[in-house]
N, C-alpha and C. Protein backbone atom coordinates (compact mmCIF):
# COMPACT_ATOMS: atom_id res chain seq x y z
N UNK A 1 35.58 166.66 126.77
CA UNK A 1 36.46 166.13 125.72
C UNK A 1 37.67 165.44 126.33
N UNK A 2 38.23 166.17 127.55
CA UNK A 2 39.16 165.05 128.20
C UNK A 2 39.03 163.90 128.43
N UNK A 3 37.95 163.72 128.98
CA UNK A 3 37.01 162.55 129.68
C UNK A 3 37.31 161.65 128.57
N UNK A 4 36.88 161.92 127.55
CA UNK A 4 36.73 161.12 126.42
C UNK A 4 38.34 160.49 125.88
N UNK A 5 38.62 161.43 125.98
CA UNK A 5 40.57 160.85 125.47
C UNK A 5 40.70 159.88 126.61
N UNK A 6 40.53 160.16 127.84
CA UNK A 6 41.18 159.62 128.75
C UNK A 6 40.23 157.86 128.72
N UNK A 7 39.59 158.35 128.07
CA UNK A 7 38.58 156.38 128.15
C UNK A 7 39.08 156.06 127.00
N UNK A 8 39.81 156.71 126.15
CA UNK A 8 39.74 156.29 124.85
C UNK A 8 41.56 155.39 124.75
N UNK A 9 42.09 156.55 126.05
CA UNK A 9 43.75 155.53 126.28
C UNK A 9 43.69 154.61 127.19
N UNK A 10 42.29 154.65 127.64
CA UNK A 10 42.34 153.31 129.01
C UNK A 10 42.00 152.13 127.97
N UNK A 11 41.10 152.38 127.39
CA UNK A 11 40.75 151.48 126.23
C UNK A 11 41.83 150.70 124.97
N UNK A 12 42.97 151.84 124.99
CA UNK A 12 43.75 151.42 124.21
C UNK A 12 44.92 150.57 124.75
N UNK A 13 44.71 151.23 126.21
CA UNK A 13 45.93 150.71 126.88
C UNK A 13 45.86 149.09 127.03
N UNK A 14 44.08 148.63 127.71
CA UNK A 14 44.21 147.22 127.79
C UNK A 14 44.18 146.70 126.74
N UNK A 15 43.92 146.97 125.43
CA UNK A 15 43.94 145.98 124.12
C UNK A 15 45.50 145.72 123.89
N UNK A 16 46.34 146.92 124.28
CA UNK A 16 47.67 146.27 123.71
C UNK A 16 48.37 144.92 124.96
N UNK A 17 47.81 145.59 126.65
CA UNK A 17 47.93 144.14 127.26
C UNK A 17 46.94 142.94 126.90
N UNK A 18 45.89 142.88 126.31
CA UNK A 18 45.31 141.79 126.18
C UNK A 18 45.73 141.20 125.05
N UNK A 19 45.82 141.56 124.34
CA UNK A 19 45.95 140.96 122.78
C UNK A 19 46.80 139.68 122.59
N UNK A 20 48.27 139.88 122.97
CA UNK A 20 49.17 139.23 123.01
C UNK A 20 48.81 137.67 123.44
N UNK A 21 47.85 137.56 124.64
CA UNK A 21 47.36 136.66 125.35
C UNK A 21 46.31 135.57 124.57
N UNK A 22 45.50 136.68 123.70
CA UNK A 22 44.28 136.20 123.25
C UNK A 22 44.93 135.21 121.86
N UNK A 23 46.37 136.09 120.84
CA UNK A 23 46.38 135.26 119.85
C UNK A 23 47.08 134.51 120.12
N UNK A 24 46.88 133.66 119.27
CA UNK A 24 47.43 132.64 119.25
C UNK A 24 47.80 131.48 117.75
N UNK A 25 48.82 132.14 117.17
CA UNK A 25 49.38 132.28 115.68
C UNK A 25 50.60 131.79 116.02
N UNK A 26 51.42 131.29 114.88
CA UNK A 26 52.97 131.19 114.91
C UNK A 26 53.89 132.42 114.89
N UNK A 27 54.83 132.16 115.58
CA UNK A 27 56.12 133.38 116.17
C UNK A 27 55.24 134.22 116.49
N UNK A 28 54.25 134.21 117.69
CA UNK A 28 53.68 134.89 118.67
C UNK A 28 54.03 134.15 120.29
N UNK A 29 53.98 135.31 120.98
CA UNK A 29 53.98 134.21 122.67
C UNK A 29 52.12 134.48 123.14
N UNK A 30 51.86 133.47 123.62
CA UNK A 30 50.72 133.48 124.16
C UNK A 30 50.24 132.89 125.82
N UNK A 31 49.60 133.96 126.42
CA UNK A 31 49.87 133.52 127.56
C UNK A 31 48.36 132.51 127.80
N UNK A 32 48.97 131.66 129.07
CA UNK A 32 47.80 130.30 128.74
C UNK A 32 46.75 130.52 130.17
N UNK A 33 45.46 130.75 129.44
CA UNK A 33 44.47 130.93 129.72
C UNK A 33 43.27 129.62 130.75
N UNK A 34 42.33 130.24 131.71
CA UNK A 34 41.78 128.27 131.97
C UNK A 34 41.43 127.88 131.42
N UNK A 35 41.36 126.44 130.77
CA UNK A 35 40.85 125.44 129.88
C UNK A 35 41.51 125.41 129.15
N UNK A 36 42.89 125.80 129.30
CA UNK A 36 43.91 125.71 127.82
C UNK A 36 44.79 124.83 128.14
N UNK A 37 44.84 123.85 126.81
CA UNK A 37 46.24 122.57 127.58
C UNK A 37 46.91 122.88 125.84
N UNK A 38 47.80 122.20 126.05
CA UNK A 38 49.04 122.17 124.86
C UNK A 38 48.32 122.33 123.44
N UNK A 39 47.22 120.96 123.60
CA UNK A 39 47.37 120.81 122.24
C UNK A 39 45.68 120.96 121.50
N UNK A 40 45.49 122.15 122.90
CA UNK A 40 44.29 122.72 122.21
C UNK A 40 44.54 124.00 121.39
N UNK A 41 45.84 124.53 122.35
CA UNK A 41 46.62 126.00 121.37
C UNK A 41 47.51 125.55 120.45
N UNK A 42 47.61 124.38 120.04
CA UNK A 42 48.59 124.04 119.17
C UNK A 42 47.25 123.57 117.65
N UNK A 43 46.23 123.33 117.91
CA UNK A 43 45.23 123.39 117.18
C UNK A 43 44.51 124.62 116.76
N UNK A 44 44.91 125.77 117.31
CA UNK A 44 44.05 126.66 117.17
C UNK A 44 45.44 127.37 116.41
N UNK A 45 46.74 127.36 116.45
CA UNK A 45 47.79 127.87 115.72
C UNK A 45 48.28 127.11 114.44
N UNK A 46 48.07 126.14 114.47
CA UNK A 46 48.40 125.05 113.05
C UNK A 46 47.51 124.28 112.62
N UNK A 47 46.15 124.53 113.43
CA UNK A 47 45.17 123.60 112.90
C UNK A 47 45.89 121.82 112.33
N UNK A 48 46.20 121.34 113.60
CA UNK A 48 46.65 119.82 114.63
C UNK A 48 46.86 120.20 115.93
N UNK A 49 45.98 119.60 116.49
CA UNK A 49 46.71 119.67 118.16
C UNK A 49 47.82 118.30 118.28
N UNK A 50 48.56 117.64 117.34
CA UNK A 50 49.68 116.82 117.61
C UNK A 50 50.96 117.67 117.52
N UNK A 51 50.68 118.63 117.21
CA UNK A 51 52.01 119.90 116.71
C UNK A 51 52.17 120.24 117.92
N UNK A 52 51.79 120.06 119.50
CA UNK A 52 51.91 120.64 120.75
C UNK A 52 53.51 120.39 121.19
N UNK A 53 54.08 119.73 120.59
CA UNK A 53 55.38 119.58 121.21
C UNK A 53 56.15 120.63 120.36
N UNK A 54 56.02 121.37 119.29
CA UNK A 54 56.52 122.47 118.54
C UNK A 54 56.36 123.40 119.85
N UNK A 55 55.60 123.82 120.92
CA UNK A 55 55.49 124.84 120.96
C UNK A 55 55.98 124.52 122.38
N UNK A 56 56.59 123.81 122.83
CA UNK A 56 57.29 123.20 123.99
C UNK A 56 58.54 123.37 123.55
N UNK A 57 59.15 122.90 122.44
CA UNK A 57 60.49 123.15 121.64
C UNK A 57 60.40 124.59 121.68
N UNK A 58 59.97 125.67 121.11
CA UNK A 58 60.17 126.95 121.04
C UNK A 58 59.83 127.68 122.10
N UNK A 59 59.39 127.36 123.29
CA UNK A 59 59.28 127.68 124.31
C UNK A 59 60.55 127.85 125.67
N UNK A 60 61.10 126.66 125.24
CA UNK A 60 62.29 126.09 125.65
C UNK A 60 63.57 127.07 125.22
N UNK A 61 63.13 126.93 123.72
CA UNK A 61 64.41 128.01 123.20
C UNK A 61 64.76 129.19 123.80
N UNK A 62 62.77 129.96 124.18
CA UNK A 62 62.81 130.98 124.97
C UNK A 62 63.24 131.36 125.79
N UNK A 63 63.60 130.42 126.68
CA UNK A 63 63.89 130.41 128.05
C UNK A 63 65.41 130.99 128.24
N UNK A 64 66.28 130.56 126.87
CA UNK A 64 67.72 130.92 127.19
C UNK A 64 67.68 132.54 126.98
N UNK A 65 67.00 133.29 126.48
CA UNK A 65 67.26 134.65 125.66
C UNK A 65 66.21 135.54 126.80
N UNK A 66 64.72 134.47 127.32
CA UNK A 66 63.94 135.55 127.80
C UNK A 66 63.58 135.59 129.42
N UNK A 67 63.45 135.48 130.47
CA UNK A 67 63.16 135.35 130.92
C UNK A 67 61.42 135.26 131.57
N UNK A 68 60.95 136.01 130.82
CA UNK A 68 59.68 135.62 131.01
C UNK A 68 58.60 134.92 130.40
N UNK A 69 59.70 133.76 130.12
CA UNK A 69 59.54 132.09 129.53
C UNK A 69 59.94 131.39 130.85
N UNK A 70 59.00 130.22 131.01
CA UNK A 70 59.34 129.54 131.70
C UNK A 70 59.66 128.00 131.31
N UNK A 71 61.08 127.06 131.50
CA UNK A 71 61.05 125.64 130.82
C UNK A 71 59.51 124.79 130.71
N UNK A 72 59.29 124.36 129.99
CA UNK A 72 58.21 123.06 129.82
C UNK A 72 58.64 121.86 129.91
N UNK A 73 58.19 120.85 131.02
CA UNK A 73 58.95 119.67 131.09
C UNK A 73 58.10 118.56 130.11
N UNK A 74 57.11 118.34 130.09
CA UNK A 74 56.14 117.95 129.41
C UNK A 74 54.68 118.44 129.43
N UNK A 75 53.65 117.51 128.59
CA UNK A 75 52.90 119.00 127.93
C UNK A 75 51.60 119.28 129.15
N UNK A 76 51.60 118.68 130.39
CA UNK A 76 51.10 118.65 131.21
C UNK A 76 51.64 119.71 132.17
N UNK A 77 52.74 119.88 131.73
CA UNK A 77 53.25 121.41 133.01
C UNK A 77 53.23 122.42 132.56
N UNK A 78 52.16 122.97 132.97
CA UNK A 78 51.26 124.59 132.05
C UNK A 78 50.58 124.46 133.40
N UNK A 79 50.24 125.78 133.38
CA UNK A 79 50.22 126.64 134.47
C UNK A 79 48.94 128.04 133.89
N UNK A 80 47.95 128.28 134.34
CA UNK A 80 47.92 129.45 133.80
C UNK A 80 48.19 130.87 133.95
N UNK A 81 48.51 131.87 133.26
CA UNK A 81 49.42 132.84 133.53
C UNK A 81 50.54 132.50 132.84
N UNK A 82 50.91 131.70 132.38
CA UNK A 82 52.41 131.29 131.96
C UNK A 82 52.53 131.63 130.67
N UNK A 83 53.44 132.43 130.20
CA UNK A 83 53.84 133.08 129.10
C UNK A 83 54.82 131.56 128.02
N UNK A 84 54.09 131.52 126.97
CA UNK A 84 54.82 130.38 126.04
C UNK A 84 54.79 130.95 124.66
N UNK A 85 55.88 130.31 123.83
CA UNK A 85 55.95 130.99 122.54
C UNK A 85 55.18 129.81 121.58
N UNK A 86 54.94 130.21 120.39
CA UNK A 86 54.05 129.42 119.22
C UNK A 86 55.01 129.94 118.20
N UNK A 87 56.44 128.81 117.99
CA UNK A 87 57.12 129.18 116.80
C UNK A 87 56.60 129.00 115.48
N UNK A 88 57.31 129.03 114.52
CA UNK A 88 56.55 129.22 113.18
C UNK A 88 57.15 127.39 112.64
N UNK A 89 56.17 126.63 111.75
CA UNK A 89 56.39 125.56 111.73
C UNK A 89 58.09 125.32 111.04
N UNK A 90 58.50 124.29 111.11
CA UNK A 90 59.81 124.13 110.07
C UNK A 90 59.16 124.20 108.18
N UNK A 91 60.02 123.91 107.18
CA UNK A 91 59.71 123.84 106.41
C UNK A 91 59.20 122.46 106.22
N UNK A 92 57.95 121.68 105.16
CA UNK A 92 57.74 120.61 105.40
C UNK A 92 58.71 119.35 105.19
N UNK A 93 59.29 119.22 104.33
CA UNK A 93 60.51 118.44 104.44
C UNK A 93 61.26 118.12 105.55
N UNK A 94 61.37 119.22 106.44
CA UNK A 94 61.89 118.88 107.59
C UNK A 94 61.09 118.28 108.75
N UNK A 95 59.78 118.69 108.72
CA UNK A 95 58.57 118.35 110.10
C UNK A 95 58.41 117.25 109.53
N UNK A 96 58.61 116.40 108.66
CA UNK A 96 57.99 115.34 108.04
C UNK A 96 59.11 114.25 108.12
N UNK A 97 60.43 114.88 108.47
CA UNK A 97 61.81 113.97 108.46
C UNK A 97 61.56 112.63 109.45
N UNK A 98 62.31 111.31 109.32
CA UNK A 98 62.16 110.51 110.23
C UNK A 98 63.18 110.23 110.72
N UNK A 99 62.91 110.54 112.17
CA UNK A 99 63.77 110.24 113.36
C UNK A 99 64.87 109.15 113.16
N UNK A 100 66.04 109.56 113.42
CA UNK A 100 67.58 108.34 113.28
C UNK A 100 67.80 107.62 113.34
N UNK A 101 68.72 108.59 114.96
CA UNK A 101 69.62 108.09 115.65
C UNK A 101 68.68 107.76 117.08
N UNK A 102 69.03 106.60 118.18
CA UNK A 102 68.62 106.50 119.16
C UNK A 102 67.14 107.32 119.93
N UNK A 103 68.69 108.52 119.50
CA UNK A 103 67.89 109.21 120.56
C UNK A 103 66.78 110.54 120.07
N UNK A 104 67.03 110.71 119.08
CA UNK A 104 65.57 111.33 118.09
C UNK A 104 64.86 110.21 118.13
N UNK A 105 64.78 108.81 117.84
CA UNK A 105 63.46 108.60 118.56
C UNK A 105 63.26 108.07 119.55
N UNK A 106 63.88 107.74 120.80
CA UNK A 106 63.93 108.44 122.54
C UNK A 106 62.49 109.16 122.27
N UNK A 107 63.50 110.96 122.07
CA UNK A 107 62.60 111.97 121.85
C UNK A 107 61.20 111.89 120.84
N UNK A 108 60.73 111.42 119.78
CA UNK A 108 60.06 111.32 119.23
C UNK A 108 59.08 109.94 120.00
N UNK A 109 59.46 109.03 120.59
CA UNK A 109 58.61 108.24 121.44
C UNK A 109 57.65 109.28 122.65
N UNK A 110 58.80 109.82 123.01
CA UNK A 110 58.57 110.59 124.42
C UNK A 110 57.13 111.46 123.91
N UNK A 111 57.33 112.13 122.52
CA UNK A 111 56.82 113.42 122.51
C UNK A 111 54.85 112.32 122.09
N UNK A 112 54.92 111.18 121.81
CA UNK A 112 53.84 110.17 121.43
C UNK A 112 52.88 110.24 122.48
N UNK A 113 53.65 109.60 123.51
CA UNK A 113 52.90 108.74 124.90
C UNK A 113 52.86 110.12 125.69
N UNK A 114 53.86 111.41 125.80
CA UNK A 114 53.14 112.04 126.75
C UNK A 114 51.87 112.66 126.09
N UNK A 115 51.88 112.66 124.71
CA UNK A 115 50.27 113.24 124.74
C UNK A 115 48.84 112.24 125.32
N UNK A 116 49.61 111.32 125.47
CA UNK A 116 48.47 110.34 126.37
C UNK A 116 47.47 110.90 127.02
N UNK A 117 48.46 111.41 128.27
CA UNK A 117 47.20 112.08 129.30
C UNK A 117 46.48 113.06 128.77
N UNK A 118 47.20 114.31 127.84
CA UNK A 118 45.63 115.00 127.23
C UNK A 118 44.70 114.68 126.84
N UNK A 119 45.49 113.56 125.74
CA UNK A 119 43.84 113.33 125.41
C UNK A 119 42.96 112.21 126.14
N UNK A 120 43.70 111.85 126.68
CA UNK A 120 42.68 110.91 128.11
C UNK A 120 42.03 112.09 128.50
N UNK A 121 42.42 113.18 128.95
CA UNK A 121 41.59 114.36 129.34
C UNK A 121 40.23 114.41 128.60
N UNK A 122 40.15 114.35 127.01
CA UNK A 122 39.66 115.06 126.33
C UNK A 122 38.51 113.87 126.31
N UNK A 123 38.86 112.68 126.32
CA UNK A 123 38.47 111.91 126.50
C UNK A 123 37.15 111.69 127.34
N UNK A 124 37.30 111.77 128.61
CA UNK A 124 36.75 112.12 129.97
C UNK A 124 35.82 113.15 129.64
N UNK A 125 35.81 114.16 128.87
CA UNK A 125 34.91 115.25 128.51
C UNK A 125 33.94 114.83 127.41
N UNK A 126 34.56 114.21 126.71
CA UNK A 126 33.39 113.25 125.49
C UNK A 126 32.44 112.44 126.44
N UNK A 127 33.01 111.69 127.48
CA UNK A 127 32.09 110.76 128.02
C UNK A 127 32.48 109.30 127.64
N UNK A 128 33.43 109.61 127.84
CA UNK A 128 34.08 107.69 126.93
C UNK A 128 34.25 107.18 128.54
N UNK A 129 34.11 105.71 128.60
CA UNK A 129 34.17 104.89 129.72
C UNK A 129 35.29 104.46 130.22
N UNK A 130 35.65 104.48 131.21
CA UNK A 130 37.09 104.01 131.86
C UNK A 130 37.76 103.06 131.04
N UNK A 131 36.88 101.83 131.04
CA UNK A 131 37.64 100.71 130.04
C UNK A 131 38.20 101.12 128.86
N UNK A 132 37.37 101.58 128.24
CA UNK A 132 37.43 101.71 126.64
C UNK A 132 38.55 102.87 126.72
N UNK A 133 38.77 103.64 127.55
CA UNK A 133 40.21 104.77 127.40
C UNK A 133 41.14 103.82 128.12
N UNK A 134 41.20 103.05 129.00
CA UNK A 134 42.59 102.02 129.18
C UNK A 134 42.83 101.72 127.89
N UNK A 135 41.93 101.14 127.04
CA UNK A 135 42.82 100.17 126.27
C UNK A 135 42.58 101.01 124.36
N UNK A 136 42.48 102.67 124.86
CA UNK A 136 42.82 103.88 123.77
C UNK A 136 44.39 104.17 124.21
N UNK A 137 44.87 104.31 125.59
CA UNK A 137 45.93 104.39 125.92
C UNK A 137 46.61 103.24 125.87
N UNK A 138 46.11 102.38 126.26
CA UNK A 138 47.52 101.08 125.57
C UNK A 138 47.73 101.06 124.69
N UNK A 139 46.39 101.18 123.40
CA UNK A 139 46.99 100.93 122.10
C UNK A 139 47.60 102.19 121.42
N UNK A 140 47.88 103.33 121.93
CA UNK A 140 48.86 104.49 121.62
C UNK A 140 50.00 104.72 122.11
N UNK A 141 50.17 103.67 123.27
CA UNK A 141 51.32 103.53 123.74
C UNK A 141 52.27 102.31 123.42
N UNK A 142 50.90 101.17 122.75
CA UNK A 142 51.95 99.88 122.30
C UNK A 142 52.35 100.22 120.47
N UNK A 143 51.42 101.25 120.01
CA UNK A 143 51.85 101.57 118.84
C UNK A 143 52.67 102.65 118.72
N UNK A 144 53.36 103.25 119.67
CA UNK A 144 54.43 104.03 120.07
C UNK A 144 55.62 103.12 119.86
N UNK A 145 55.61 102.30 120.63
CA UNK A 145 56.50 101.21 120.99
C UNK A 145 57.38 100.56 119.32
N UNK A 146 56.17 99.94 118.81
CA UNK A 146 56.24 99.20 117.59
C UNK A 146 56.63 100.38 116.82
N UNK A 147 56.18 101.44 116.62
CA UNK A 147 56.97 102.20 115.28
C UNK A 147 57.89 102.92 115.80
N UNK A 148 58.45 102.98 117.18
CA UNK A 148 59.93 103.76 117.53
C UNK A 148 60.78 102.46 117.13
N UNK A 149 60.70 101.09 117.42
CA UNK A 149 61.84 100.48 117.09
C UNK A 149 61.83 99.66 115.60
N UNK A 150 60.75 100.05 114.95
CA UNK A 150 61.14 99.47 113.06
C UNK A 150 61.74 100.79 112.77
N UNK A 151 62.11 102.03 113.16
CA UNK A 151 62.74 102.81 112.99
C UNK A 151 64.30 102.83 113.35
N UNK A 152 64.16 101.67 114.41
CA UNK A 152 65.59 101.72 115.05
C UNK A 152 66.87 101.51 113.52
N UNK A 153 67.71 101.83 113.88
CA UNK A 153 68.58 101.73 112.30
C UNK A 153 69.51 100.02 112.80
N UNK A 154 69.52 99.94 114.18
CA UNK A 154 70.65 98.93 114.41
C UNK A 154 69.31 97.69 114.80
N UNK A 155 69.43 96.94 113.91
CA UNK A 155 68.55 95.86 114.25
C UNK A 155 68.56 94.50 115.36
N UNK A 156 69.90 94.60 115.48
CA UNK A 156 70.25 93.91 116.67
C UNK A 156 70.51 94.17 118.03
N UNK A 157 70.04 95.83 118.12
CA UNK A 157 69.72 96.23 119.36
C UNK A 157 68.13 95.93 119.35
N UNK A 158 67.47 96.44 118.22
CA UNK A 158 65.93 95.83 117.91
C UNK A 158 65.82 94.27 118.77
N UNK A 159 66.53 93.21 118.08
CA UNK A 159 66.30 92.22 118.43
C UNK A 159 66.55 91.42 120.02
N UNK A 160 67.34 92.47 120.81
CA UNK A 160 67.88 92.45 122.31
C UNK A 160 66.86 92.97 123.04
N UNK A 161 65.97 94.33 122.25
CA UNK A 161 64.52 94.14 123.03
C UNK A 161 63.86 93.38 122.85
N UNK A 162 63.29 92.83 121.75
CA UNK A 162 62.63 91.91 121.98
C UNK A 162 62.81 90.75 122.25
N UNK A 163 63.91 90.46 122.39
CA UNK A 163 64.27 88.90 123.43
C UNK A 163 63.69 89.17 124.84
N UNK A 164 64.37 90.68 125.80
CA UNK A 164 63.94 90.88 126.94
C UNK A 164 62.22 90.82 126.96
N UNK A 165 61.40 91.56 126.14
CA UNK A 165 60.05 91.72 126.28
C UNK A 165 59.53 90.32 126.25
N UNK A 166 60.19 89.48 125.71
CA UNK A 166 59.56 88.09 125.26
C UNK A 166 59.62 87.19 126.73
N UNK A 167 60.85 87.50 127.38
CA UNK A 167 61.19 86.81 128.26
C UNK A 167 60.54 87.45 130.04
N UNK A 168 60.31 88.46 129.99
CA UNK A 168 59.77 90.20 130.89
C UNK A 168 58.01 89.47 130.21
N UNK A 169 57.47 89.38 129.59
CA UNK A 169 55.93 89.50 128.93
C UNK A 169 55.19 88.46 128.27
N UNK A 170 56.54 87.72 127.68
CA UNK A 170 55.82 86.50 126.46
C UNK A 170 55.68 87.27 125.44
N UNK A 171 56.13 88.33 124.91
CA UNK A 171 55.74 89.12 124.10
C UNK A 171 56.37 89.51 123.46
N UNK A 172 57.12 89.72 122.29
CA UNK A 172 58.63 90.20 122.08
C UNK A 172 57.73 91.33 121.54
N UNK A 173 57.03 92.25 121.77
CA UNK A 173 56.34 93.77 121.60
C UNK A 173 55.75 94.81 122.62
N UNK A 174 56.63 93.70 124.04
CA UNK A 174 56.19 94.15 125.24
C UNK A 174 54.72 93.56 125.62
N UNK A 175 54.26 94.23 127.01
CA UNK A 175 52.99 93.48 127.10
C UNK A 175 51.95 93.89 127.02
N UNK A 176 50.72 92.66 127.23
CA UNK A 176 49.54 92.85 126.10
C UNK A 176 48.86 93.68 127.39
N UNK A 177 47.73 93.81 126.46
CA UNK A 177 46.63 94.49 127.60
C UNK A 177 46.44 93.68 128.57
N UNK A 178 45.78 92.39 128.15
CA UNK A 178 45.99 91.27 129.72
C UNK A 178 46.71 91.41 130.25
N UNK A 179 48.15 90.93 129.89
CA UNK A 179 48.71 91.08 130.61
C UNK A 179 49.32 92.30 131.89
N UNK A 180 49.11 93.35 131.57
CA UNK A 180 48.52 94.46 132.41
C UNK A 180 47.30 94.44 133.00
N UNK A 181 46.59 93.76 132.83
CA UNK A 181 45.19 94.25 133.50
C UNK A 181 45.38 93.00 134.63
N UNK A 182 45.51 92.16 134.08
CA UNK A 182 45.97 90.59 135.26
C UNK A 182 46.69 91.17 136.10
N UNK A 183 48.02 91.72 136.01
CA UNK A 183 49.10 92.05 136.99
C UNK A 183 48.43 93.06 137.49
N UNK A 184 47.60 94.01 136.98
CA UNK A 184 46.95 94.88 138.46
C UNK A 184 46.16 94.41 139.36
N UNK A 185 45.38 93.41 138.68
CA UNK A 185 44.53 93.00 139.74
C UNK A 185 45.15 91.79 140.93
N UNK A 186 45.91 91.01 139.91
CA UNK A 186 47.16 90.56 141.11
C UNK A 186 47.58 91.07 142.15
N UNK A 187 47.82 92.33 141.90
CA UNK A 187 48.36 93.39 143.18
C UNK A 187 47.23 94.05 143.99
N UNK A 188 46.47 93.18 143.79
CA UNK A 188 45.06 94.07 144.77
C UNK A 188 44.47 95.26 144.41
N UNK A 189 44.44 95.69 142.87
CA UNK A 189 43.99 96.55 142.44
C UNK A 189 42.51 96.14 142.15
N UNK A 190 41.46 97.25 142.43
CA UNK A 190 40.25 96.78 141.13
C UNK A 190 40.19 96.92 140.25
N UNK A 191 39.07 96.32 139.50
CA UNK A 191 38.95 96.26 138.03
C UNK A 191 39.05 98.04 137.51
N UNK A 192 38.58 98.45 137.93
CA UNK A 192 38.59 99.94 138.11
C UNK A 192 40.14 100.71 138.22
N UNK A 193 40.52 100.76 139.29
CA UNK A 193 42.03 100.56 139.69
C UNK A 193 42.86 100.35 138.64
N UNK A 194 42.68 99.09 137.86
CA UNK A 194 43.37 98.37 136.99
C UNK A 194 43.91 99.42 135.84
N UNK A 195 42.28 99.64 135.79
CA UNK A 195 42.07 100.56 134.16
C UNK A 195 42.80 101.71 133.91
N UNK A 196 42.56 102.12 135.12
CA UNK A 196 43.68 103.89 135.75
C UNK A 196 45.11 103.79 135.66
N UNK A 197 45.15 102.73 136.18
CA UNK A 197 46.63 102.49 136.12
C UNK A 197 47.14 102.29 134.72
N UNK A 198 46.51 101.20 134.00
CA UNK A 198 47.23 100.93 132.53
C UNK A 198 47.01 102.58 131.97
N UNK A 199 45.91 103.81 132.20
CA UNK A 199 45.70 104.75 131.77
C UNK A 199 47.22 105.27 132.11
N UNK A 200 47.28 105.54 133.36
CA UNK A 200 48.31 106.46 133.74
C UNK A 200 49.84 105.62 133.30
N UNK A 201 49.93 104.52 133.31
CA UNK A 201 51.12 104.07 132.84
C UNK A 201 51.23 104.29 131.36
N UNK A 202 50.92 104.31 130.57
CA UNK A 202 50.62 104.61 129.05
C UNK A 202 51.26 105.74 128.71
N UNK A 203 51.19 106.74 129.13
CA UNK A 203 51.64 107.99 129.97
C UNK A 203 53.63 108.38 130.38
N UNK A 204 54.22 107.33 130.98
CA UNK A 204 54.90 107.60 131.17
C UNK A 204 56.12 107.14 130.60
N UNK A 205 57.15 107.76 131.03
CA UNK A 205 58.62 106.85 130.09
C UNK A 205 59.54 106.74 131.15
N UNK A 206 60.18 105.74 130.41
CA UNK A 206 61.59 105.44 131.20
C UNK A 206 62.53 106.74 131.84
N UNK A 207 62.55 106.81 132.93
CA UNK A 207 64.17 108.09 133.04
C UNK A 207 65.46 107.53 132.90
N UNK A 208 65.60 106.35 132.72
CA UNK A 208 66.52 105.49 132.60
C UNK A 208 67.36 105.71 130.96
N UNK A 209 66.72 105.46 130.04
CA UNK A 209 66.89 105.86 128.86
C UNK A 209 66.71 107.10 128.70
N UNK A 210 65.85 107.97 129.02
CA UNK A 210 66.07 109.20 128.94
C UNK A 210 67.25 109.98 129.08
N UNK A 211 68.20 109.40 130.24
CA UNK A 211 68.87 110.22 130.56
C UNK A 211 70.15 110.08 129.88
N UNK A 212 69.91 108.85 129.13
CA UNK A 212 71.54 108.41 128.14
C UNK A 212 71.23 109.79 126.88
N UNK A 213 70.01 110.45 126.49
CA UNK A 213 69.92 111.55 125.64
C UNK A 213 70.01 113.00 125.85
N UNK A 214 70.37 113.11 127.46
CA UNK A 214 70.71 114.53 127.90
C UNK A 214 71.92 114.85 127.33
């Protein structure tokens, strides 16, 4: 009969360490498992994996109160083992609000294009072809572009980018896919090469502007 208690608290003991790990619900922490990226646990907690930057925001929060939170710089720095929180959504009125000032959508650009590389990931696992994900990532990154600045409130900062892009691209919307794919191969890239690159550039943001929102 000891025997039996004693399997019965070993048993109990790992469900209360496992559990925590396994769910994965709002205002729970969940620790991240292999094959887990942002905004596959952000799908499995809100049913959207675009909600992945919620749980980077409340993760973050964590960090001041807990220590065994670690910062998230973007949604590519996950680790597994790493303890992250899954806050509970805002009310909808508020998740649905549109971005201002500057620099809410800065941040709201930022939070667009870095989901790039996941789902280029996810991408790669469907079986989609190099080409055809270059120019899934350009066009989520040039339609990033276009709806962060009809949002802009000051239109004549609007119109100072697009003088530069026009004059930088021919483009006052920044530049086209050619025009990226030409300038890689200009630089001795291959066609191949090319594609990766517009992939991985799609991907990234300015630190330049970024840092006028710290």
């Amino acid at each position: 009969m000891k025997s039996i208690h004693k399997l019965f608290a070993s048993v109990l003991l790992v469900c209360c360490f496992t559990l925590p790990s396994i769910a994965q619900t709002p205002n729970s922490a969940y620790v991240i498992q292999q094959g887990d990226w942002l905004s596959k646990v952000a799908q499995r907690a809100y049913d959207n994996p675009h909600l992945y930057y919620r749980i980077i925001e409340g993760t973050n929060k964590k960090v001041a109160t807990d220590t065994d939170f670690t910062r998230i710089s973007s949604a590519n720095d996950i680790r597994i083992g790493q303890k992250i929180w899954i806050p509970e959504l805002p009310a909808p009125n508020n998740l649905t609000g549109v971005p201002k000032t500057n620099c809410e959508i800065r941040l709201w650009y930022n939070f667009q294009i870095v989901a790039i590389g996941v789902i280029n990931e996810k991408w790669k696992q469907d079986g989609v072809d190099l080409a055809t994900r270059a120019h899934r990532a350009y066009d989520m990154r040039h339609e990033a572009r276009v709806n962060a600045r009809f949002m802009m409130q000051n239109k004549e900062e609007v119109a100072v980018l697009q003088a530069r892009d026009t004059e930088r691209y021919g483009n006052p919307d920044g530049p086209t896919f050619e025009f990226l794919l030409k300038k890689n191969t200009d630089e001795g890239l291959s066609l191949e090469e090319a594609y990766q690159s517009i992939i991985d550039s799609s991907s990234r943001s300015d630190t330049r502007y970024n840092a006028d929102c710290q």
